[in-house]
Every structure is written in structure tokens, then in C-alpha cells.
PDB file of N, CA and C in Angstrom:
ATOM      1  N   UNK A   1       0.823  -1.179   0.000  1.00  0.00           N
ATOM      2  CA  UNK A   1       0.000   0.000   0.000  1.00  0.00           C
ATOM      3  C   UNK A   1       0.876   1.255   0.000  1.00  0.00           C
ATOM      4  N   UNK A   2       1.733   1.106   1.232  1.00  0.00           N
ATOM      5  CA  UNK A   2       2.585   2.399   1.224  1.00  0.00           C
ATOM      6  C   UNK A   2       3.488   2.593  -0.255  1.00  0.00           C
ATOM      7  N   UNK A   3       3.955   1.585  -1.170  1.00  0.00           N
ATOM      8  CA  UNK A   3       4.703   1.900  -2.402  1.00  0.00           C
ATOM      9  C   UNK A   3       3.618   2.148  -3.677  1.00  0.00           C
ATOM     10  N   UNK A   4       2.797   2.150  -3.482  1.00  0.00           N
ATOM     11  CA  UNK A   4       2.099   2.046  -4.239  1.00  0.00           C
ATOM     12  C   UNK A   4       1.402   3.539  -4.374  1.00  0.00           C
ATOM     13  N   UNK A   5       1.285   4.104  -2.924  1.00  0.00           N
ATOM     14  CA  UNK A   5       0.862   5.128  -2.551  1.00  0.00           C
ATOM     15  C   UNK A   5       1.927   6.417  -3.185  1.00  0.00           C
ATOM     16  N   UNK A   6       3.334   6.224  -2.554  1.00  0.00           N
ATOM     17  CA  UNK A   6       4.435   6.763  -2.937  1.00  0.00           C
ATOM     18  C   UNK A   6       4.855   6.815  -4.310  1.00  0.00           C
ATOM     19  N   UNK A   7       4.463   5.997  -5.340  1.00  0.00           N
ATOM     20  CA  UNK A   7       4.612   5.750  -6.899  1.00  0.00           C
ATOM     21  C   UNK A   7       3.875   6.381  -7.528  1.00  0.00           C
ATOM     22  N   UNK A   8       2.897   6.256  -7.184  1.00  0.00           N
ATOM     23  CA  UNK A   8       1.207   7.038  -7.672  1.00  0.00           C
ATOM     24  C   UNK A   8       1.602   8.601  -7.953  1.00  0.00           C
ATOM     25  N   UNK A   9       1.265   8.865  -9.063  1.00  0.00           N
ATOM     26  CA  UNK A   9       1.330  10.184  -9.910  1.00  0.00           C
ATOM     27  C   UNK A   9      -0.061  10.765  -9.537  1.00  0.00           C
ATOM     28  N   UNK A  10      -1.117  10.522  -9.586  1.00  0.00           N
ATOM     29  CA  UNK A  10      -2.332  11.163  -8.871  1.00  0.00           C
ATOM     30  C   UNK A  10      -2.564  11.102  -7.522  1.00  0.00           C
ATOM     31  N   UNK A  11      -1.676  10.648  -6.665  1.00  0.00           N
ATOM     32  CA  UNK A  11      -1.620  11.406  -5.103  1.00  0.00           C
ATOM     33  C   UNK A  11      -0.521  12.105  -5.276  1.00  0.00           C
ATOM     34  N   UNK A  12      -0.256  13.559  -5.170  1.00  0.00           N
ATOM     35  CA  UNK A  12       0.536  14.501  -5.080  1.00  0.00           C
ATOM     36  C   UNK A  12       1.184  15.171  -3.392  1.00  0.00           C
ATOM     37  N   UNK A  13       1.854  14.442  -2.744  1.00  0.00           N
ATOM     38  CA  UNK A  13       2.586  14.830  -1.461  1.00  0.00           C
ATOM     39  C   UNK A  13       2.281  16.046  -1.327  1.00  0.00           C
ATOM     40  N   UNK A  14       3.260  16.727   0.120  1.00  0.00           N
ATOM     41  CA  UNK A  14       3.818  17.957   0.364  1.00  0.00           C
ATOM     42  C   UNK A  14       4.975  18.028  -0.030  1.00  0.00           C
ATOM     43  N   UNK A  15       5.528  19.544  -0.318  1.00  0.00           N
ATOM     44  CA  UNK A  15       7.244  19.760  -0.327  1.00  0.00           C
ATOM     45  C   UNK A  15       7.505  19.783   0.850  1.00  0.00           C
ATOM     46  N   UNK A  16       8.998  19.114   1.151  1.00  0.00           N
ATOM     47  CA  UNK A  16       9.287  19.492   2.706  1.00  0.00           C
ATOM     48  C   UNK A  16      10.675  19.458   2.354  1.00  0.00           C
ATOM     49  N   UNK A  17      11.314  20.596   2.577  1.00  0.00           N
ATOM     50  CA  UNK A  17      12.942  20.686   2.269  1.00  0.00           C
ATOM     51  C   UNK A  17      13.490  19.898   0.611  1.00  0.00           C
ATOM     52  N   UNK A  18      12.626  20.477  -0.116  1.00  0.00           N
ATOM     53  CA  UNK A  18      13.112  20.666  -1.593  1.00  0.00           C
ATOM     54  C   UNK A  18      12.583  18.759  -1.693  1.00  0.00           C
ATOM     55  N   UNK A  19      12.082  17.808  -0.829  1.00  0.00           N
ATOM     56  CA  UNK A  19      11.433  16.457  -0.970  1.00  0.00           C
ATOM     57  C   UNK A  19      10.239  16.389  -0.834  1.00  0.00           C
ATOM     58  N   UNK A  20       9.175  15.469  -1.522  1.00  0.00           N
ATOM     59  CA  UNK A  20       7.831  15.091  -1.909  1.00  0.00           C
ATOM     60  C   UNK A  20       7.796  13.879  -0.544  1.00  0.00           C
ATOM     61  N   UNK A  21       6.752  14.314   0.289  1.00  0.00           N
ATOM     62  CA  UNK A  21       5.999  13.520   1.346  1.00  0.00           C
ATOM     63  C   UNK A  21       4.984  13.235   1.312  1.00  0.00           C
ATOM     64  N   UNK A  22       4.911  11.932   1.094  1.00  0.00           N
ATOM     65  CA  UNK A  22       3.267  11.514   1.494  1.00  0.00           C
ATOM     66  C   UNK A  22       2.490  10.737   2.347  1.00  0.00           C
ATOM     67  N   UNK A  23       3.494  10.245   2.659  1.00  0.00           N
ATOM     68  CA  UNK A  23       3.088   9.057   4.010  1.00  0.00           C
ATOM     69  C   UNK A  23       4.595   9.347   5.174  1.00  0.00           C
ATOM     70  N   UNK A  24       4.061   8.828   6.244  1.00  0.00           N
ATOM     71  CA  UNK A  24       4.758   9.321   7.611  1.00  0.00           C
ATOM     72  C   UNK A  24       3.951   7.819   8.279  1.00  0.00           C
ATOM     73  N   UNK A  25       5.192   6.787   8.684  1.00  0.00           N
ATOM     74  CA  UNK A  25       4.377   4.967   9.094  1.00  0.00           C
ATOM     75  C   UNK A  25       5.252   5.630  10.357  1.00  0.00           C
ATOM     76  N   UNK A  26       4.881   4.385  11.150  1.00  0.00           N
ATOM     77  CA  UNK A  26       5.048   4.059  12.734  1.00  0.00           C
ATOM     78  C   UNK A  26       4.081   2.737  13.316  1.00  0.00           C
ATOM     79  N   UNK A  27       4.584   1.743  13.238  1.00  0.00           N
ATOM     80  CA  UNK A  27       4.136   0.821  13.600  1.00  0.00           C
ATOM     81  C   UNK A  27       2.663   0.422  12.503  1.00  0.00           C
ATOM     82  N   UNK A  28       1.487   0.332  13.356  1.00  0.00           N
ATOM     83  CA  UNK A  28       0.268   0.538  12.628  1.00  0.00           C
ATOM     84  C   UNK A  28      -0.494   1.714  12.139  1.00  0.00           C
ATOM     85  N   UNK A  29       0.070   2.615  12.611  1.00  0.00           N
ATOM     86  CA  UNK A  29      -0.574   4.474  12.053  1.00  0.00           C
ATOM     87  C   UNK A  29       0.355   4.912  10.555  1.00  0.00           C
ATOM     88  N   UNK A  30      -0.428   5.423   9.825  1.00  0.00           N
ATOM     89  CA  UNK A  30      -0.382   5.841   8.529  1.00  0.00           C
ATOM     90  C   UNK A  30      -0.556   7.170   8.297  1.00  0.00           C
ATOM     91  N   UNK A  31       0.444   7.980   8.247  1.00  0.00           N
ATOM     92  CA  UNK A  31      -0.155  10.107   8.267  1.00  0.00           C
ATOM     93  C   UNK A  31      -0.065   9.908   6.720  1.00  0.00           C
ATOM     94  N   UNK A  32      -1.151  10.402   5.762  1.00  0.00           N
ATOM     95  CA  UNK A  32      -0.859  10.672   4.794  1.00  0.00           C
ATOM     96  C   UNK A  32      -0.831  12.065   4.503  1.00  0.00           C
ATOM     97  N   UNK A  33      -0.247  12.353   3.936  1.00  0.00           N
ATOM     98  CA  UNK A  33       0.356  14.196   3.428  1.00  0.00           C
ATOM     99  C   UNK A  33       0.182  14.308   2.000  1.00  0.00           C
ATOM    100  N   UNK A  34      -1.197  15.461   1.612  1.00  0.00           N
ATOM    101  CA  UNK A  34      -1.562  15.625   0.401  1.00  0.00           C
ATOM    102  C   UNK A  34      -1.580  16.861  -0.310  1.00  0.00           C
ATOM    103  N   UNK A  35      -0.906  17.130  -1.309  1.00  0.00           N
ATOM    104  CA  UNK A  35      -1.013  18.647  -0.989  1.00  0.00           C
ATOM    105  C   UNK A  35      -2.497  19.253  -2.216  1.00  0.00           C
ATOM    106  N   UNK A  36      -3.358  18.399  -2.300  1.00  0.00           N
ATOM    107  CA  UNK A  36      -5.007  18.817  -2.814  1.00  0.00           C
ATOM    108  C   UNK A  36      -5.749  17.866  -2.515  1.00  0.00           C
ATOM    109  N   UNK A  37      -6.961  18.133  -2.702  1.00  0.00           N
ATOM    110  CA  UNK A  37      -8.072  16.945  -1.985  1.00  0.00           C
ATOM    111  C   UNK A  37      -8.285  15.471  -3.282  1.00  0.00           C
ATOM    112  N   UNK A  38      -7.734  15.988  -4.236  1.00  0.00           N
ATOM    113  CA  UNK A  38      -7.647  14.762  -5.229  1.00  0.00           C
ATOM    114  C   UNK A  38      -7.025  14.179  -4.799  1.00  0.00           C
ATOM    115  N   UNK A  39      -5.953  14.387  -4.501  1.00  0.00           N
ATOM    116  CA  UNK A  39      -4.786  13.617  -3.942  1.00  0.00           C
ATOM    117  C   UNK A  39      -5.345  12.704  -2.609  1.00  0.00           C
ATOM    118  N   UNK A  40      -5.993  13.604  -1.777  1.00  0.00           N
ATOM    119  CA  UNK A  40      -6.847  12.441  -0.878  1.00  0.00           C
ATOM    120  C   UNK A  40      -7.454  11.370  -1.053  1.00  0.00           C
ATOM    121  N   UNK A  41      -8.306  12.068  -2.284  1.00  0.00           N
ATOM    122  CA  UNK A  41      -9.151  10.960  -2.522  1.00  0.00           C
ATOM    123  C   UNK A  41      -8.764  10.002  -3.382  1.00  0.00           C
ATOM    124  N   UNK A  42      -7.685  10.049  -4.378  1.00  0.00           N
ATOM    125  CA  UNK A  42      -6.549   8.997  -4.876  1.00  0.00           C
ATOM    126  C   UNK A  42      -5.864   8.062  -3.829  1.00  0.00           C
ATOM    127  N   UNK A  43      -5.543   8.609  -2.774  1.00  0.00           N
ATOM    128  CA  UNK A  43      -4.783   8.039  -1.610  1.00  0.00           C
ATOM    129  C   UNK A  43      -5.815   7.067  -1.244  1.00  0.00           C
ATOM    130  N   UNK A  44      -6.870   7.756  -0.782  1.00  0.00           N
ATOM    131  CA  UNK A  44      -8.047   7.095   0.071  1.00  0.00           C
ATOM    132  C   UNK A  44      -8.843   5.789  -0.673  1.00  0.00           C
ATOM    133  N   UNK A  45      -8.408   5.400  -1.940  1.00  0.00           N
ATOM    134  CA  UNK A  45      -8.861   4.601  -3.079  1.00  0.00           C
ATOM    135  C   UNK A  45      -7.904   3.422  -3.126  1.00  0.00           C
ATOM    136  N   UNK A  46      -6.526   4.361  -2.750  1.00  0.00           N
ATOM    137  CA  UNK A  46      -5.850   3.377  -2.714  1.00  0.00           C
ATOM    138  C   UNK A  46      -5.744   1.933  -1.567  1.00  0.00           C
ATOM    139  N   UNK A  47      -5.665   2.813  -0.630  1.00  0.00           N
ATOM    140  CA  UNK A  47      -6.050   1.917   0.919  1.00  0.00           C
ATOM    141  C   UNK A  47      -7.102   0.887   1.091  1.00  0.00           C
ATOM    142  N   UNK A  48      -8.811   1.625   0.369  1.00  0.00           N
ATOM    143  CA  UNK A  48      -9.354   0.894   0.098  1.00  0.00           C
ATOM    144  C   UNK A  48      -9.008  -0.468  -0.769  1.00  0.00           C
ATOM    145  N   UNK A  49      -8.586  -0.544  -2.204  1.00  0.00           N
ATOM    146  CA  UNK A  49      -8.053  -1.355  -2.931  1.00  0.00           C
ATOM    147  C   UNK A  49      -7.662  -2.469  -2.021  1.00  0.00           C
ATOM    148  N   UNK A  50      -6.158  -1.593  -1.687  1.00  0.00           N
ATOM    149  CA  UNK A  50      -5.218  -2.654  -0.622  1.00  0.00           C
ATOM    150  C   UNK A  50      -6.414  -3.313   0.475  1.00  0.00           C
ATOM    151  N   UNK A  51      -7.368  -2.834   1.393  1.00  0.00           N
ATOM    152  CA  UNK A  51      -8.239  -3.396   1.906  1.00  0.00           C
ATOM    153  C   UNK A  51      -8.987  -4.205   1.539  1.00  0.00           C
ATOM    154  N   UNK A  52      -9.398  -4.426   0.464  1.00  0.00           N
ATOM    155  CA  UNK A  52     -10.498  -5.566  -0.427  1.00  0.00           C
ATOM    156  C   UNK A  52      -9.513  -6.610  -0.297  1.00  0.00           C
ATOM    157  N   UNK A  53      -8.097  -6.337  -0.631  1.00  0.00           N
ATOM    158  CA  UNK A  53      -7.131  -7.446  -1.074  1.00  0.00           C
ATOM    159  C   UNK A  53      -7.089  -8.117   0.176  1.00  0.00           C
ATOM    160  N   UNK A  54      -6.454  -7.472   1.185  1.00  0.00           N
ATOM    161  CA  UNK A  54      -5.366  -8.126   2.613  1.00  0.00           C
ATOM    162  C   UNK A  54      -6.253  -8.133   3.616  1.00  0.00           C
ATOM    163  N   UNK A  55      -7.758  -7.679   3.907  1.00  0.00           N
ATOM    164  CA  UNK A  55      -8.580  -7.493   5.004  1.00  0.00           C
ATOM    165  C   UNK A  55      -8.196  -6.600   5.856  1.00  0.00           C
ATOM    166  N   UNK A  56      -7.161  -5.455   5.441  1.00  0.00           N
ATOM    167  CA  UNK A  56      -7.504  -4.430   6.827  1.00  0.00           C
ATOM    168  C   UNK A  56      -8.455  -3.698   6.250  1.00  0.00           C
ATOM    169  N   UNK A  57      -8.729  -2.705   6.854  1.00  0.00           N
ATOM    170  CA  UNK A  57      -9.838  -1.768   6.664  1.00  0.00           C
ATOM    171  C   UNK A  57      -9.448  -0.141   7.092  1.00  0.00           C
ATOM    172  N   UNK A  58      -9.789   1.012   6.519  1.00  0.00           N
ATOM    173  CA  UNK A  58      -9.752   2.129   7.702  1.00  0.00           C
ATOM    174  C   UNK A  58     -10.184   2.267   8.548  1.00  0.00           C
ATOM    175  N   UNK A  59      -9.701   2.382   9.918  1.00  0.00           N
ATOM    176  CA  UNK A  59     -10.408   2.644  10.802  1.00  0.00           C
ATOM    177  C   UNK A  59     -11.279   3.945  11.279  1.00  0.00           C
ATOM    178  N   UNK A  60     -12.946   4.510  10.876  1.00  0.00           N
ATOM    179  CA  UNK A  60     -12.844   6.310  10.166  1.00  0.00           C
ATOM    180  C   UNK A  60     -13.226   6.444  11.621  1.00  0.00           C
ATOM    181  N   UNK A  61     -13.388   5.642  13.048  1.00  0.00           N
ATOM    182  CA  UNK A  61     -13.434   6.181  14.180  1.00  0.00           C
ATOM    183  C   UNK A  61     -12.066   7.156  14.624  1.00  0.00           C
ATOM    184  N   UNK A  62     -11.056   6.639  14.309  1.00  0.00           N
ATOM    185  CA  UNK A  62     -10.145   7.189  14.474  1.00  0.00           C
ATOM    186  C   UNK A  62      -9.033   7.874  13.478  1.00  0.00           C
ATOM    187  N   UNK A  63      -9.801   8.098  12.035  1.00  0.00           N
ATOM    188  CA  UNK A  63      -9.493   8.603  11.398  1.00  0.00           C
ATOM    189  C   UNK A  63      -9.902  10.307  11.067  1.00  0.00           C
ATOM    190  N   UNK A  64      -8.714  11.059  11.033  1.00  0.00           N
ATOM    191  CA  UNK A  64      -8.893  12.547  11.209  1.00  0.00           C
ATOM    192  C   UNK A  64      -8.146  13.434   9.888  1.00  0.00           C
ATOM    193  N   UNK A  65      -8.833  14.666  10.036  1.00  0.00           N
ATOM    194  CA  UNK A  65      -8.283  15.435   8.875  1.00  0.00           C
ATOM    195  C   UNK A  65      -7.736  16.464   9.499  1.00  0.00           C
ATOM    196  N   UNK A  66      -6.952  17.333   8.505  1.00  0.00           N
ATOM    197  CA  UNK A  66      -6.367  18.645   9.017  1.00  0.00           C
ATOM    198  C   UNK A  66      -5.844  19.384   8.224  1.00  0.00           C
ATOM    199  N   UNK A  67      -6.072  20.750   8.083  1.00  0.00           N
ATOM    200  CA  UNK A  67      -5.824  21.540   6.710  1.00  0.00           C
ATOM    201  C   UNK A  67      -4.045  21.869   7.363  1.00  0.00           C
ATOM    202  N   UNK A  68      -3.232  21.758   6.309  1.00  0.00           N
ATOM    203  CA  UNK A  68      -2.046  22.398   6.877  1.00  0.00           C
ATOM    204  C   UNK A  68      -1.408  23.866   5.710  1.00  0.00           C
ATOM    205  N   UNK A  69      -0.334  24.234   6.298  1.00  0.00           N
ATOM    206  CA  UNK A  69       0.042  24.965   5.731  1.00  0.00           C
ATOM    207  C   UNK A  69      -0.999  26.288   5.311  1.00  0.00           C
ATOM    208  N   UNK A  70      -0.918  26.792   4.150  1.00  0.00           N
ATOM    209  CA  UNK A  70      -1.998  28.045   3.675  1.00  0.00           C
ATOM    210  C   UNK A  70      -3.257  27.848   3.953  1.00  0.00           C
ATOM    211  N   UNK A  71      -3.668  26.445   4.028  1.00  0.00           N
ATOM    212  CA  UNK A  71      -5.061  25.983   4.283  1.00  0.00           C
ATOM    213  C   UNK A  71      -5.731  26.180   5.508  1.00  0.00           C
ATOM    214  N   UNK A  72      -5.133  26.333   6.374  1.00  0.00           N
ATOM    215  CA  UNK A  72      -5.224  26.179   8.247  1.00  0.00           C
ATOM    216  C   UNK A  72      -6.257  26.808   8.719  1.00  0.00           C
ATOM    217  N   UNK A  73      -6.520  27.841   7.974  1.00  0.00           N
ATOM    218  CA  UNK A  73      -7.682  28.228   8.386  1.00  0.00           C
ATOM    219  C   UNK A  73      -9.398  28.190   7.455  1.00  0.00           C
ATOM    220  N   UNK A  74      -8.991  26.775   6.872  1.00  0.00           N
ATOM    221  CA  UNK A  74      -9.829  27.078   5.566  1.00  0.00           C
ATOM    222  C   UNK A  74     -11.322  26.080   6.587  1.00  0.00           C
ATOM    223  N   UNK A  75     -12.565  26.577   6.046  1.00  0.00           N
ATOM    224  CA  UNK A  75     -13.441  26.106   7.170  1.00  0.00           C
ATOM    225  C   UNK A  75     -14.195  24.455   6.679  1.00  0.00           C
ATOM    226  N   UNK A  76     -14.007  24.050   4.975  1.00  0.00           N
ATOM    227  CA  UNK A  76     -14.433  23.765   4.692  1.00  0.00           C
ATOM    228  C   UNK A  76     -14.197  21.994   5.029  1.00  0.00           C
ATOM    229  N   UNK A  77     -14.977  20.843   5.347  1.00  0.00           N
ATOM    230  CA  UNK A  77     -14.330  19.812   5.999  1.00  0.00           C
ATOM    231  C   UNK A  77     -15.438  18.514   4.967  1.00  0.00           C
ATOM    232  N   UNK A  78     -14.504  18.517   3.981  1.00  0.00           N
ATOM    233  CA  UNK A  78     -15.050  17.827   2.843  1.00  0.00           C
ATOM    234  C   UNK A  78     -14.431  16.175   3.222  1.00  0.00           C
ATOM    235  N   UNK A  79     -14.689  15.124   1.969  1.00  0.00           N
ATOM    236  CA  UNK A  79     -14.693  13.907   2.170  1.00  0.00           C
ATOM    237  C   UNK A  79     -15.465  13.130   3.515  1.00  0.00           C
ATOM    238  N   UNK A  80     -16.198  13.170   4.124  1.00  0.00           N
ATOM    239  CA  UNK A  80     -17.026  13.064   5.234  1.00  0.00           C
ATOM    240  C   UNK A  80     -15.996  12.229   6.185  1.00  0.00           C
ATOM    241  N   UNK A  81     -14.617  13.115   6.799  1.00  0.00           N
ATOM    242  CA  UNK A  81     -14.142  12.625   7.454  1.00  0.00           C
ATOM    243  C   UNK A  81     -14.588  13.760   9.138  1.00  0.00           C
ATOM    244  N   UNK A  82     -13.473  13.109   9.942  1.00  0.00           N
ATOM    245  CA  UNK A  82     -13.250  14.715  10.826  1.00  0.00           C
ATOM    246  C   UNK A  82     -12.455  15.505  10.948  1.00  0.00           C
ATOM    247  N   UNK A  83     -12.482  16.705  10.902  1.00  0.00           N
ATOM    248  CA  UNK A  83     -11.567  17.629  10.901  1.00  0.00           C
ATOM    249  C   UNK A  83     -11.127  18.145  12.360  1.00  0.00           C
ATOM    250  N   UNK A  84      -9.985  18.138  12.616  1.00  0.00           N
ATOM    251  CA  UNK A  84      -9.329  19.051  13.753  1.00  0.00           C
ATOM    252  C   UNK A  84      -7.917  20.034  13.727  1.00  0.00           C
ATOM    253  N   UNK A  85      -8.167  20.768  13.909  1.00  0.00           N
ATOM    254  CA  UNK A  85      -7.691  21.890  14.138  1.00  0.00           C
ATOM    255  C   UNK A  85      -5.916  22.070  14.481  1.00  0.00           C
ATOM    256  N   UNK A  86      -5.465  21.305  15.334  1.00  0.00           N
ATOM    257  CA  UNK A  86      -4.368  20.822  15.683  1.00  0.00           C
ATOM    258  C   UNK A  86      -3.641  19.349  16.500  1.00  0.00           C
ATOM    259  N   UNK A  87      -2.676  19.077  15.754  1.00  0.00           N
ATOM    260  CA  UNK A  87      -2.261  17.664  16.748  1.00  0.00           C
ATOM    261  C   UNK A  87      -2.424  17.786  17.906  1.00  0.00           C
ATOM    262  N   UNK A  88      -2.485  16.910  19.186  1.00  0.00           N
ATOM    263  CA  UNK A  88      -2.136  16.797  20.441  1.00  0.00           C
ATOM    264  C   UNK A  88      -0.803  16.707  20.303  1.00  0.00           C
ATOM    265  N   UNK A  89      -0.146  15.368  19.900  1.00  0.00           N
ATOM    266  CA  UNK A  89       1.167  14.324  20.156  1.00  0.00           C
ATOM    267  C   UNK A  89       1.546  13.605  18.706  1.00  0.00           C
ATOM    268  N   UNK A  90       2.347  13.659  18.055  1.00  0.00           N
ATOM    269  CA  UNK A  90       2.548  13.120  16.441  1.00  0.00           C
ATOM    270  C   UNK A  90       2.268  11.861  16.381  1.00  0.00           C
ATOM    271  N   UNK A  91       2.482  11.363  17.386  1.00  0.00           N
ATOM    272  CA  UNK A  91       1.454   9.822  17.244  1.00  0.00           C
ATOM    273  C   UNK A  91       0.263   9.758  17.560  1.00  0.00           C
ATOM    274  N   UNK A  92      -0.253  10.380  18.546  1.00  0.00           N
ATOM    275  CA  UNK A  92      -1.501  10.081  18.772  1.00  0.00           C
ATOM    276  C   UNK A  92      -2.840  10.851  17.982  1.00  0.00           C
ATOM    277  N   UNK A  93      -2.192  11.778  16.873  1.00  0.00           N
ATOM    278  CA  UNK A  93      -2.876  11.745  15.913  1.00  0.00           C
ATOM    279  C   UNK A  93      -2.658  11.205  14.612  1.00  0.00           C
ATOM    280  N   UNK A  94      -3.440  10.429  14.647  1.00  0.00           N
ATOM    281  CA  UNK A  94      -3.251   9.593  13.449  1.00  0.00           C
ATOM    282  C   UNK A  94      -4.501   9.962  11.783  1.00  0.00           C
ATOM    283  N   UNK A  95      -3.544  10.263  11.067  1.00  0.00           N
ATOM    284  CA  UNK A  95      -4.476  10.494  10.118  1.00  0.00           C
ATOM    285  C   UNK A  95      -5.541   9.446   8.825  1.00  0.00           C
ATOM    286  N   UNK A  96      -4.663   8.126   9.073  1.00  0.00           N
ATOM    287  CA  UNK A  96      -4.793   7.034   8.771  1.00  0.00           C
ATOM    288  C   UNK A  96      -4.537   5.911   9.520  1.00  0.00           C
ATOM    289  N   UNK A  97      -5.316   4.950   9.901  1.00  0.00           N
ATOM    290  CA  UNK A  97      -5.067   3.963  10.871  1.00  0.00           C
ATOM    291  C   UNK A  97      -5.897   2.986  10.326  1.00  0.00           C
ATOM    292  N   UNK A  98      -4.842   1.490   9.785  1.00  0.00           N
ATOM    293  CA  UNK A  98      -5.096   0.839   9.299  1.00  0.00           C
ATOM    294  C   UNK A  98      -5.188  -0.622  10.761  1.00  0.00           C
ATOM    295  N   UNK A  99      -6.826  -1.145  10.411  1.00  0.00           N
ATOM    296  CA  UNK A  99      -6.705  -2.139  11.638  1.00  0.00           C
ATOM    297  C   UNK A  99      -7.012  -3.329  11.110  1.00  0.00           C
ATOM    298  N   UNK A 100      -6.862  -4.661  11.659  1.00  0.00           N
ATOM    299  CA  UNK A 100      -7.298  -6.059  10.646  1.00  0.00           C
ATOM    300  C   UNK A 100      -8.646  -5.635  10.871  1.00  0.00           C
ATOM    301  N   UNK A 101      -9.204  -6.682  10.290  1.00  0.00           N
ATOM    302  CA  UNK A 101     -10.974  -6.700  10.143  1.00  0.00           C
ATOM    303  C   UNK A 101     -11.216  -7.758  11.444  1.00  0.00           C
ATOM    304  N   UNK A 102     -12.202  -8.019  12.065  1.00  0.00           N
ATOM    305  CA  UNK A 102     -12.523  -8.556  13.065  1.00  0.00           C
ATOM    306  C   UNK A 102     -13.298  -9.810  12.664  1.00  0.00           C
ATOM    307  N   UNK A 103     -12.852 -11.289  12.484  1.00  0.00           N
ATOM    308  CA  UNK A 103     -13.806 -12.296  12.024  1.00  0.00           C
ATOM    309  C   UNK A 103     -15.204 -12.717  12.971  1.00  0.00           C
ATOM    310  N   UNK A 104     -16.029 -12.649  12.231  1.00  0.00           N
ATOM    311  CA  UNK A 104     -17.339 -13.111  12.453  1.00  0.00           C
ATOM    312  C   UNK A 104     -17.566 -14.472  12.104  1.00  0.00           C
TER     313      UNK A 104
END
């Protein structure tokens, strides 16, 4: 998922020191970094995909949004995720959090 994510010409990163970012891993948390909402929703297609395949899923309880940079104060909180305002702790906001699926 993550190379696939990173390869992808229609998810477009952030610049960060003259380099293209788009994902930020740590164990099971996933930050993805987009710099337009296509790019989200390319990203967000992708995960899905990978989810049909391997059985994780997003988790959207604990999945969050956040305008950065020029955007920060922009009010608008599209893709029916949630929006907040600022991190607590760089881990404990997670912008993507991929969990197995739970068998029934």
C-alpha cells in the first residue's frame, strides 16, 4: 500500500525541504500528506483497494483530517471525514489507521 501510494502520480505529497511527502508509518498508524483533496481521494482509493485485497480496513473512528500549511484556516471539511484543528502528540494523531478486520 505504502509503495504504491508513494509511486502514484495522482496522489501529489507535500514539499518538505526541496522532498515530496506523502506518508509518515510508525508501527500501525499511517499520516498521509496531500497537498489537494484529489490527492486524498486517490490516496483514500488506494487503501481501500489494498483493503479488499489483505482485510484491513480504515479505521474512520479514528481517522482525522487537518488543513495544513496556507489551508489552516480554511473552514471547509469535505470527504465526510473529521476535521481538527491541531495535533495533540505526532502519534496520537493519526491520520490514517489501518486495523485487521474482526472475524465473524
Amino acid at each position: 500500500m505504502s509503495t504504491k501510494i508513494r509511486q502514484s502520480h495522482e496522489v501529489k505529497g507535500v514539499q518538505l525541504y526541496g522532498n515530496e511527502v506523502k506518508l509518515c508509518q510508525f508501527a500501525d498508524d499511517t499520516n498521509l500528506f496531500c497537498a489537494d483533496l484529489m490527492s486524498v481521494e486517490n490516496g483514500l482509493r488506494i487503501i481501500k483497494e489494498f483493503g479488499e485485497i489483505s482485510g484491513l480496513k480504515l479505521n474512520i473512528e479514528k481517522t482525522n483530517a487537518m488543513w495544513l500549511g496556507k489551508w489552516t484556516k480554511e473552514k471547509r471539511k469535505p470527504l465526510n471525514r473529521k476535521w481538527v484543528n491541531c495535533p495533540t502528540k505526532i502519534w496520537e494523531f493519526t491520520s490514517l489507521m489501518m486495523r485487521k478486520q474482526t472475524m465473524n
